[in-house]
C-alpha atoms as a PDB file:
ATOM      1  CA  UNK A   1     139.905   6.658 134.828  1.00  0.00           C
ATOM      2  CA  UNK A   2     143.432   6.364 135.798  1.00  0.00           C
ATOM      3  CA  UNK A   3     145.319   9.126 137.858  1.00  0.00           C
ATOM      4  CA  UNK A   4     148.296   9.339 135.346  1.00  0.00           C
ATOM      5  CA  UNK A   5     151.473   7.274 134.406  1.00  0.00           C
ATOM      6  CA  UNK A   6     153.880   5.361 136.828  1.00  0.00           C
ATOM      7  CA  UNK A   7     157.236   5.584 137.602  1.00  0.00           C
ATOM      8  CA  UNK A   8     157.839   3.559 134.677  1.00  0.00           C
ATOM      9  CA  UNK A   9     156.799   6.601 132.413  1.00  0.00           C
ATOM     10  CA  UNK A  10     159.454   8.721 134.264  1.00  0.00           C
ATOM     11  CA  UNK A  11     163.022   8.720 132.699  1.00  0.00           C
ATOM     12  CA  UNK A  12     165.752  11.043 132.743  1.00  0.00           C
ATOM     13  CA  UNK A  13     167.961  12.090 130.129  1.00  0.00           C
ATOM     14  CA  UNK A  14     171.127  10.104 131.742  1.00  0.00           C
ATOM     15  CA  UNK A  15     168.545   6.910 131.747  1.00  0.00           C
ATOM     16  CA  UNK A  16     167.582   6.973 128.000  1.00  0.00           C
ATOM     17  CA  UNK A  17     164.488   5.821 126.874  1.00  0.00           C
ATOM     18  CA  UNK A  18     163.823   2.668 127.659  1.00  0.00           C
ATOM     19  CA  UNK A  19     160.856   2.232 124.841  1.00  0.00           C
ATOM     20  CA  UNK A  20     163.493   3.276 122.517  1.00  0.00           C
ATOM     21  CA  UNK A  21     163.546   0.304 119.645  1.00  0.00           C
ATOM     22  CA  UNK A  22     167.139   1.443 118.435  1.00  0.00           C
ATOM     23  CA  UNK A  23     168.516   0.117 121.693  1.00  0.00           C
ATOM     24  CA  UNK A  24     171.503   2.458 121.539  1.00  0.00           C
ATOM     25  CA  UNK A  25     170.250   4.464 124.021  1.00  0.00           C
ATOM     26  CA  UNK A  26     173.575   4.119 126.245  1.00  0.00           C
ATOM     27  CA  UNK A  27     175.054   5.927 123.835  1.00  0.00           C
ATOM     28  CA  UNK A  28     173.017   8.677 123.270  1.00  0.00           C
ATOM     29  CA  UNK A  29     171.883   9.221 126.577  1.00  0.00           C
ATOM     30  CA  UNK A  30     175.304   9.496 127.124  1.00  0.00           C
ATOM     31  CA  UNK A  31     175.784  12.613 124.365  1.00  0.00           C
ATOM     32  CA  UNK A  32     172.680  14.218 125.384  1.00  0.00           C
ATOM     33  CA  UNK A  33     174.172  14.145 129.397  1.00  0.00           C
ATOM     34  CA  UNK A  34     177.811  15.215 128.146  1.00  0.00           C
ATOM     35  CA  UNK A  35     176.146  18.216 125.683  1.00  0.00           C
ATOM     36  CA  UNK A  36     173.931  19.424 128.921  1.00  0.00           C
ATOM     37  CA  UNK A  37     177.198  19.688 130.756  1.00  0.00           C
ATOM     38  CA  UNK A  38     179.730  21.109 128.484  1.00  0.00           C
ATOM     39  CA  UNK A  39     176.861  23.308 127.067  1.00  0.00           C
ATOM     40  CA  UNK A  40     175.665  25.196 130.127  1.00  0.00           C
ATOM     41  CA  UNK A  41     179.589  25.525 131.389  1.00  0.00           C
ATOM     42  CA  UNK A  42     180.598  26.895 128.189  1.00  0.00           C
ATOM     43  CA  UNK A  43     177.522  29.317 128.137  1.00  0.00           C
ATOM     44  CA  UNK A  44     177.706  30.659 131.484  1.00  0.00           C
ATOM     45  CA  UNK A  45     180.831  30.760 131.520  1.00  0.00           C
ATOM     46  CA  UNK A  46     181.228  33.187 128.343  1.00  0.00           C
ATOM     47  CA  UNK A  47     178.157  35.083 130.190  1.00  0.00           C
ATOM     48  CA  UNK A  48     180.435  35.335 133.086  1.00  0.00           C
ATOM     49  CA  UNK A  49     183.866  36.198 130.990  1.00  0.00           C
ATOM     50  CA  UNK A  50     181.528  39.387 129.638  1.00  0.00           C
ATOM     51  CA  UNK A  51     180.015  40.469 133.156  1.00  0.00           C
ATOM     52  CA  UNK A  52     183.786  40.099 134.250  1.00  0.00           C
ATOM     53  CA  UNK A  53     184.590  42.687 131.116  1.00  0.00           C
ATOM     54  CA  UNK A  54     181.946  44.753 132.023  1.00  0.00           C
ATOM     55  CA  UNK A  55     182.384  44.819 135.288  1.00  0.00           C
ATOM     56  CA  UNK A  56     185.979  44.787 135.589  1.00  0.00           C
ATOM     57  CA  UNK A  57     186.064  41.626 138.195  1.00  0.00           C
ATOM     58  CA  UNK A  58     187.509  38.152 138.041  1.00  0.00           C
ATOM     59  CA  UNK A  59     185.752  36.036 139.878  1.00  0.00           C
ATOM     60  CA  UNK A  60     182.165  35.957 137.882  1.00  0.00           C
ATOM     61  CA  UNK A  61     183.408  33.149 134.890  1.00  0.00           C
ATOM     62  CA  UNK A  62     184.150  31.055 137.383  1.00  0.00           C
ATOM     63  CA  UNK A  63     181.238  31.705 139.252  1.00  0.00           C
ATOM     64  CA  UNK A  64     179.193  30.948 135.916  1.00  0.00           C
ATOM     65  CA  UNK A  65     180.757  27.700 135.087  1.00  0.00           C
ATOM     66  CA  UNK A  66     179.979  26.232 137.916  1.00  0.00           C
ATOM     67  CA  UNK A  67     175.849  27.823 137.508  1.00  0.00           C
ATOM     68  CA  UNK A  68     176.171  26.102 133.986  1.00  0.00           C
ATOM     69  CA  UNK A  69     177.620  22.886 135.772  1.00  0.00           C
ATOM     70  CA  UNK A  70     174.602  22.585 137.798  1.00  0.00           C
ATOM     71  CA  UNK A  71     172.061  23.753 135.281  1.00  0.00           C
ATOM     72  CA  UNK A  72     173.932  20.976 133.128  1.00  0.00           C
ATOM     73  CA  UNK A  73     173.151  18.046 135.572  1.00  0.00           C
ATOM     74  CA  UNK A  74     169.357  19.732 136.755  1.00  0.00           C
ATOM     75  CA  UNK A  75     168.310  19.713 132.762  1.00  0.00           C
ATOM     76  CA  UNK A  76     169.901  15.926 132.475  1.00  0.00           C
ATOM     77  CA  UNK A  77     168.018  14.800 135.648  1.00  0.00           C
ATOM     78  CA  UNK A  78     165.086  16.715 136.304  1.00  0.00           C
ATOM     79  CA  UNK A  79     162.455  14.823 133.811  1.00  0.00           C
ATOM     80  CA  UNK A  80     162.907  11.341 135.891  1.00  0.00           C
ATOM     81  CA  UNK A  81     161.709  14.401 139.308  1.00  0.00           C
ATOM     82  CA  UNK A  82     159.184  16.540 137.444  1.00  0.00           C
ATOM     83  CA  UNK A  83     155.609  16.151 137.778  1.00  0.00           C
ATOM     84  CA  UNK A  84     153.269  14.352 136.306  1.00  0.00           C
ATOM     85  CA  UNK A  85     151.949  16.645 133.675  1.00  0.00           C
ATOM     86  CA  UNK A  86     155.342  17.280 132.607  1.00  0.00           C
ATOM     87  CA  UNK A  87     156.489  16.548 128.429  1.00  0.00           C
ATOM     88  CA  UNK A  88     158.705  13.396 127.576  1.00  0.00           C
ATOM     89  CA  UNK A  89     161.616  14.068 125.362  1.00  0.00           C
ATOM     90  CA  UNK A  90     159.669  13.672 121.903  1.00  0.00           C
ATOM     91  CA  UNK A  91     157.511  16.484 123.120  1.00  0.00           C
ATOM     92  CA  UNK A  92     154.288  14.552 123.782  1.00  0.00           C
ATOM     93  CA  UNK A  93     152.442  15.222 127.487  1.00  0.00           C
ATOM     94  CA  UNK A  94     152.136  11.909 129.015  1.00  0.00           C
ATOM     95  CA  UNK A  95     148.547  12.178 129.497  1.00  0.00           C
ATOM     96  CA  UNK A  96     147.161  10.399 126.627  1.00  0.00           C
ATOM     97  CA  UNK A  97     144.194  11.975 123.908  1.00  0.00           C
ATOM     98  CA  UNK A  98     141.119  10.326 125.481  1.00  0.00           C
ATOM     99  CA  UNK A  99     142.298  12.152 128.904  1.00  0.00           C
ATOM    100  CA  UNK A 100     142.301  15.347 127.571  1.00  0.00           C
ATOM    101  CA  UNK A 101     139.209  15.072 126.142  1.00  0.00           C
END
């Protein structure tokens, strides 16, 4: 019985795929990286621009683009650090059927 995958399972979003068979994963490892980034800064920092409203401050957007900076680079990075039992990016656990079972 084996004690789960290698290292060689582990990849991060910034790494790609490397089982991918369209071989552009560059490219869209790439996007996926970029959209992480610009996504949680855009999103935290409208949360923070409404807080700011609410709260009649000026310091909280700035405070939130720089929480969606980092959640940007944790969600690109954290698969190739996660543990074992964690999901690959087409959603399948990397323990395979006859393990489960």
């Amino acid at each position: 019985m084996s004690t789960g995958p290698g290292p060689e399972d582990r990849y991060s979003a910034a790494s790609g795929n490397p089982k991918n068979a369209n071989n552009n994963g560059g490219y869209n490892s790439g996007m996926i990286v970029f959209s992480y980034i610009i996504g949680g800064i855009v999103v935290w920092s409208l949360i923070g621009w409404v807080l700011d409203i609410l709260l009649r401050t000026h310091w909280i957007v700035l405070a939130g683009a720089f929480t969606g900076l980092a959640g940007g680079f944790y969600l690109s990075f954290a698969r190739r650090f996660g543990p074992t039992g964690s999901k690959k990016a087409d959603g399948n656990t990397k323990r395979s059927r006859r393990q489960r079972d």
